[in-house]
N, C-alpha and C. Protein backbone atom coordinates (compact mmCIF):
# COMPACT_ATOMS: atom_id res chain seq x y z
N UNK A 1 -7.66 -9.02 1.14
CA UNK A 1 -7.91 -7.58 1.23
C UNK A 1 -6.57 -6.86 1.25
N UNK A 2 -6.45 -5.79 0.17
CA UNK A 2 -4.87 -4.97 0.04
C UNK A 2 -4.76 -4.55 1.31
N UNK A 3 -5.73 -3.63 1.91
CA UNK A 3 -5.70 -2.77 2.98
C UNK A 3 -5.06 -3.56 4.17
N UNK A 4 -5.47 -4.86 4.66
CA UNK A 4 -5.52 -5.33 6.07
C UNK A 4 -3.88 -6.11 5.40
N UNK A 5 -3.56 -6.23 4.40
CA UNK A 5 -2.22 -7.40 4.07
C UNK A 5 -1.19 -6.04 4.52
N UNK A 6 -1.70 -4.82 3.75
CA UNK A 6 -0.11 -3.67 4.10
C UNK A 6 -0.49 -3.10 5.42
N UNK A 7 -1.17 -2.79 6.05
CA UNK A 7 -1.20 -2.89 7.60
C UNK A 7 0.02 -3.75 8.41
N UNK A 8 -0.69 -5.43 8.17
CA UNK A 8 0.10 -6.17 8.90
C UNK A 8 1.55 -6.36 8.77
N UNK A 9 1.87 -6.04 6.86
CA UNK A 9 3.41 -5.90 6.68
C UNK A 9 3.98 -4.10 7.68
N UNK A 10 3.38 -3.27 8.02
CA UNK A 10 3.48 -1.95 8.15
C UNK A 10 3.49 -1.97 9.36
N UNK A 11 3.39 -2.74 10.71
CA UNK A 11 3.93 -3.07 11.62
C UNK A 11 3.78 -4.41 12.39
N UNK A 12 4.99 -4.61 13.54
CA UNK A 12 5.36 -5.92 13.46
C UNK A 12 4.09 -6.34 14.43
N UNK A 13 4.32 -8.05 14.51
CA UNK A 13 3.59 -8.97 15.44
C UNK A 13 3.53 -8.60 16.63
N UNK A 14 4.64 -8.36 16.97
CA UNK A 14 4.75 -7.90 18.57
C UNK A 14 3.59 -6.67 19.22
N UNK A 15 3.46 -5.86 18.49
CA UNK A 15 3.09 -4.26 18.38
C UNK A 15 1.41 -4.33 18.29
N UNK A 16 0.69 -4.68 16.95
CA UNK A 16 -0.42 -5.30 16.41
C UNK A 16 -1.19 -5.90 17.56
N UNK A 17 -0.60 -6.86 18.71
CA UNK A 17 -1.78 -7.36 19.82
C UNK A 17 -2.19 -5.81 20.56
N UNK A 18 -1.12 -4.83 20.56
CA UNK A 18 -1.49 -3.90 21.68
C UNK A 18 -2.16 -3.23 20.81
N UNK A 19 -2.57 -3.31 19.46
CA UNK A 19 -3.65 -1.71 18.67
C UNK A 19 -5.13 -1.92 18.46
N UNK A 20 -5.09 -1.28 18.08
CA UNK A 20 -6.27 -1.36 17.73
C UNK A 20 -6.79 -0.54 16.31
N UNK A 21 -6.63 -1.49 15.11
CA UNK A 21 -6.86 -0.54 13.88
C UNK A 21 -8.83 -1.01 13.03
N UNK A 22 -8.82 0.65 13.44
CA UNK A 22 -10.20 0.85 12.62
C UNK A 22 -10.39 2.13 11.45
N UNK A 23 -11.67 1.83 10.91
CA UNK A 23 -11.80 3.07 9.88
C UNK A 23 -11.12 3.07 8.87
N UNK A 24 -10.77 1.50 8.73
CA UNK A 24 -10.29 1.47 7.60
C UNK A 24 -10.95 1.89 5.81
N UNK A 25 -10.40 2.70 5.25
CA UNK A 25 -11.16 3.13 3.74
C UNK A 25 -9.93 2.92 2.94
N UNK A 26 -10.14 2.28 1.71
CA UNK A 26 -9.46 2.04 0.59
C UNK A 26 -10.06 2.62 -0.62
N UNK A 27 -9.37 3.61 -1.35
CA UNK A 27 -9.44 4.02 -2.51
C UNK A 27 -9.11 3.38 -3.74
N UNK A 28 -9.83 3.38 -4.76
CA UNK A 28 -9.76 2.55 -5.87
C UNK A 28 -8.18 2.99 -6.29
N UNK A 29 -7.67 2.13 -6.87
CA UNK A 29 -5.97 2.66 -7.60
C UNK A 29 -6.51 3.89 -8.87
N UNK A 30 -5.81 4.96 -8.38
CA UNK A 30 -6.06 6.24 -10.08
C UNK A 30 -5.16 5.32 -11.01
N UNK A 31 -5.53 6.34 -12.26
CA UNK A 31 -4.66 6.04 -13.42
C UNK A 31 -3.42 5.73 -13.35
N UNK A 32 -2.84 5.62 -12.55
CA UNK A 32 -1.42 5.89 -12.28
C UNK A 32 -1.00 4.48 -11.41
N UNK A 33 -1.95 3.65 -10.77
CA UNK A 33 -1.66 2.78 -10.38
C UNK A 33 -1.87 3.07 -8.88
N UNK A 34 -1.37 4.33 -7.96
CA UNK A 34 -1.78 4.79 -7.09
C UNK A 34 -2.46 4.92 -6.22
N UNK A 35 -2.59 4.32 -4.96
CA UNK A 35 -3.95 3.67 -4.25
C UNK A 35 -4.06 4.57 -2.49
N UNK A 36 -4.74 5.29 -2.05
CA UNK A 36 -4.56 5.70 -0.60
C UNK A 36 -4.98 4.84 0.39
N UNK A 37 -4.91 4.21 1.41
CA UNK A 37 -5.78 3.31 3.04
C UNK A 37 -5.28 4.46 3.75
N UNK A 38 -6.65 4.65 4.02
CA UNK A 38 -6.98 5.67 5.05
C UNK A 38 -7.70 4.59 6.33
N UNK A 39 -6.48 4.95 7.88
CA UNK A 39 -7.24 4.46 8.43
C UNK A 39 -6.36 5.33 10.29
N UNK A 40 -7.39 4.45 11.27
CA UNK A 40 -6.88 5.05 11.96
C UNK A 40 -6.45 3.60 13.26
N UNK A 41 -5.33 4.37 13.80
CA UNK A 41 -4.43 3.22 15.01
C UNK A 41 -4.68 3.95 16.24
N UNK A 42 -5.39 2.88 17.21
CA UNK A 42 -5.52 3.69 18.96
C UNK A 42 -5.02 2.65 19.52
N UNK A 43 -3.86 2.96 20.45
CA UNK A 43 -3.35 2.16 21.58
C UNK A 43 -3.96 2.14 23.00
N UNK A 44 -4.02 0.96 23.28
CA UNK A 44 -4.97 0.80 24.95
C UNK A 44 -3.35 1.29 25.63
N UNK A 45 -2.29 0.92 25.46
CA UNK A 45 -1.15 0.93 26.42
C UNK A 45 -0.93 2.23 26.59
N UNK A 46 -0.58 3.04 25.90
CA UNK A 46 -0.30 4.65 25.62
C UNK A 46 -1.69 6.04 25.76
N UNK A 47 -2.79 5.01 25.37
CA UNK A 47 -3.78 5.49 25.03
C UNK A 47 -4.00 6.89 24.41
N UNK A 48 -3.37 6.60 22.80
CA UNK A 48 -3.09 7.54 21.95
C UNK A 48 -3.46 6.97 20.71
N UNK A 49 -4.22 7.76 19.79
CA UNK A 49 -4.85 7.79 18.53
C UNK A 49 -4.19 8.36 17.40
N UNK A 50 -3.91 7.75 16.46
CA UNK A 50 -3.19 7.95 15.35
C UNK A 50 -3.93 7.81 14.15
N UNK A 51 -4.05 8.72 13.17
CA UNK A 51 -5.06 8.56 12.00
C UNK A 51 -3.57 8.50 10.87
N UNK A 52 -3.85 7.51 9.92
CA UNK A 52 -2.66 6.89 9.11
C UNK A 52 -3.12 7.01 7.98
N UNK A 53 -2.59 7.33 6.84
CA UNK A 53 -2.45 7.24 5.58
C UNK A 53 -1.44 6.25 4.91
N UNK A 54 -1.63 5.41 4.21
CA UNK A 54 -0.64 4.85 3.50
C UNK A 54 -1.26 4.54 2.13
N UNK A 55 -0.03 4.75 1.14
CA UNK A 55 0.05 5.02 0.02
C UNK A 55 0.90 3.89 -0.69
N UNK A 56 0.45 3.39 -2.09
CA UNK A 56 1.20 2.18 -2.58
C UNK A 56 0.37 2.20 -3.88
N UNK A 57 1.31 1.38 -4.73
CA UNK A 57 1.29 1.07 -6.00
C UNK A 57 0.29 -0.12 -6.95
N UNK A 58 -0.72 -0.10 -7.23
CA UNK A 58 -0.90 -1.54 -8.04
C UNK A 58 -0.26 -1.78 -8.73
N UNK A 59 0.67 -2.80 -9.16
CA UNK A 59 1.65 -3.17 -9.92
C UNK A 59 1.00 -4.14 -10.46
N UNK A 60 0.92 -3.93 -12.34
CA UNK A 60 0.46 -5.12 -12.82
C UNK A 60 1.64 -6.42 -13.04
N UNK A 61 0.91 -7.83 -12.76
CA UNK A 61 2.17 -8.64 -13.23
C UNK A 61 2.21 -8.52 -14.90
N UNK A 62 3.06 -8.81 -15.74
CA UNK A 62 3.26 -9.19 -17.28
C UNK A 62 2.36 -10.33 -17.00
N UNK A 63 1.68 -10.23 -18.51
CA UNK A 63 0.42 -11.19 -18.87
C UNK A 63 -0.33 -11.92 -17.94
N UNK A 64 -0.76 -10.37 -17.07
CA UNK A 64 -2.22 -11.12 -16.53
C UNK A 64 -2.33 -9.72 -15.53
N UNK A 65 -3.71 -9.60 -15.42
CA UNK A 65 -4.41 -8.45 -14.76
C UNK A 65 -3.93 -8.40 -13.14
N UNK A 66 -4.00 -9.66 -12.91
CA UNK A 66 -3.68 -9.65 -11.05
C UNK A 66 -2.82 -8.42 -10.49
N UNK A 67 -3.50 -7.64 -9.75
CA UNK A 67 -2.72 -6.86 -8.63
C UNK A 67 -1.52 -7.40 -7.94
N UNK A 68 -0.74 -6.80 -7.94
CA UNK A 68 0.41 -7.03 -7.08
C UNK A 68 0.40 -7.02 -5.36
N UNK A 69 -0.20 -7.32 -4.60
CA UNK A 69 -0.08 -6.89 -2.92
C UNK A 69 1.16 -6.48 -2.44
N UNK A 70 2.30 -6.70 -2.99
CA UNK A 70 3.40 -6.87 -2.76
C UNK A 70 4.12 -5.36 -3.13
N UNK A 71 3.55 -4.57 -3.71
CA UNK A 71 4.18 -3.25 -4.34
C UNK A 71 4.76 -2.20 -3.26
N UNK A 72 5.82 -2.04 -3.08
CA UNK A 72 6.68 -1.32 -2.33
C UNK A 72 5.49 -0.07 -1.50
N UNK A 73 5.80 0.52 -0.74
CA UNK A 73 4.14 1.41 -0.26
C UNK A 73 5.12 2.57 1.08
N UNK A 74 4.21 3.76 1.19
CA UNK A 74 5.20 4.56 2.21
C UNK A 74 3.82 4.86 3.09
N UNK A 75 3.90 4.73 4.33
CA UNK A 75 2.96 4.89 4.89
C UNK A 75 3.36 6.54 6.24
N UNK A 76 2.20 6.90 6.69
CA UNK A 76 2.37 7.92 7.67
C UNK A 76 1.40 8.34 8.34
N UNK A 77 1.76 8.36 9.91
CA UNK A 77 0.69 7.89 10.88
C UNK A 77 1.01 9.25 11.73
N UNK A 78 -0.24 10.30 11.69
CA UNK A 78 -0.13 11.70 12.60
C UNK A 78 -0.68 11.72 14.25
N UNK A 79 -0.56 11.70 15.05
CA UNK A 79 -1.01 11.62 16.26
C UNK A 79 -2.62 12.30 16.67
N UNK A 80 -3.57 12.01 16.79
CA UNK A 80 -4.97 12.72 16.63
C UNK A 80 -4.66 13.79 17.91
N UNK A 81 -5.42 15.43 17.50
CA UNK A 81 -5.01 16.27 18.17
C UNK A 81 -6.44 16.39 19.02
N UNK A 82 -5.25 16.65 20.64
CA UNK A 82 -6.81 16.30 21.88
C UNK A 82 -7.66 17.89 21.69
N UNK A 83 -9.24 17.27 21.62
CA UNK A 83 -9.92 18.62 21.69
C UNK A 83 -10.20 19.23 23.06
């Protein structure tokens, strides 16, 4: 799964036992190769909610369809505002 592989590259081991990531949605790649994961990060330690966007590339390999997982990606995580 693209979504859960750039997550785990998108922060470290250490960090990941304390979150908690749900709501994860993946958008098909546009024409462009272009793909959004929409998802959201809540910490038990801090107990603060973060809804994340990250953005990345399907990169085709030369001669052959396979997706790239590996395509460079910029991600950005807003703090959920308390109602």
């Amino acid at each position: 799964m693209h979504a859960q592989a750039a997550i785990n590259r998108d922060f470290q081991t250490g960090d990941i036992s304390e979150l908690t990531i749900s709501n994860i949605k993946e958008n098909p790649p546009s024409v462009t190769g272009k793909r959004n994961i929409y998802f959201t990060v809540s910490s038990a330690v801090t107990n603060r909610v973060y809804h994340c966007i990250r953005a990345d590339y399907s990169v085709r390999r030369f001669g052959s369809g396979d997706l790239n997982p590996e395509s460079p990606g910029h991600m950005v995580c807003e703090p959920q505002k308390k109602s």
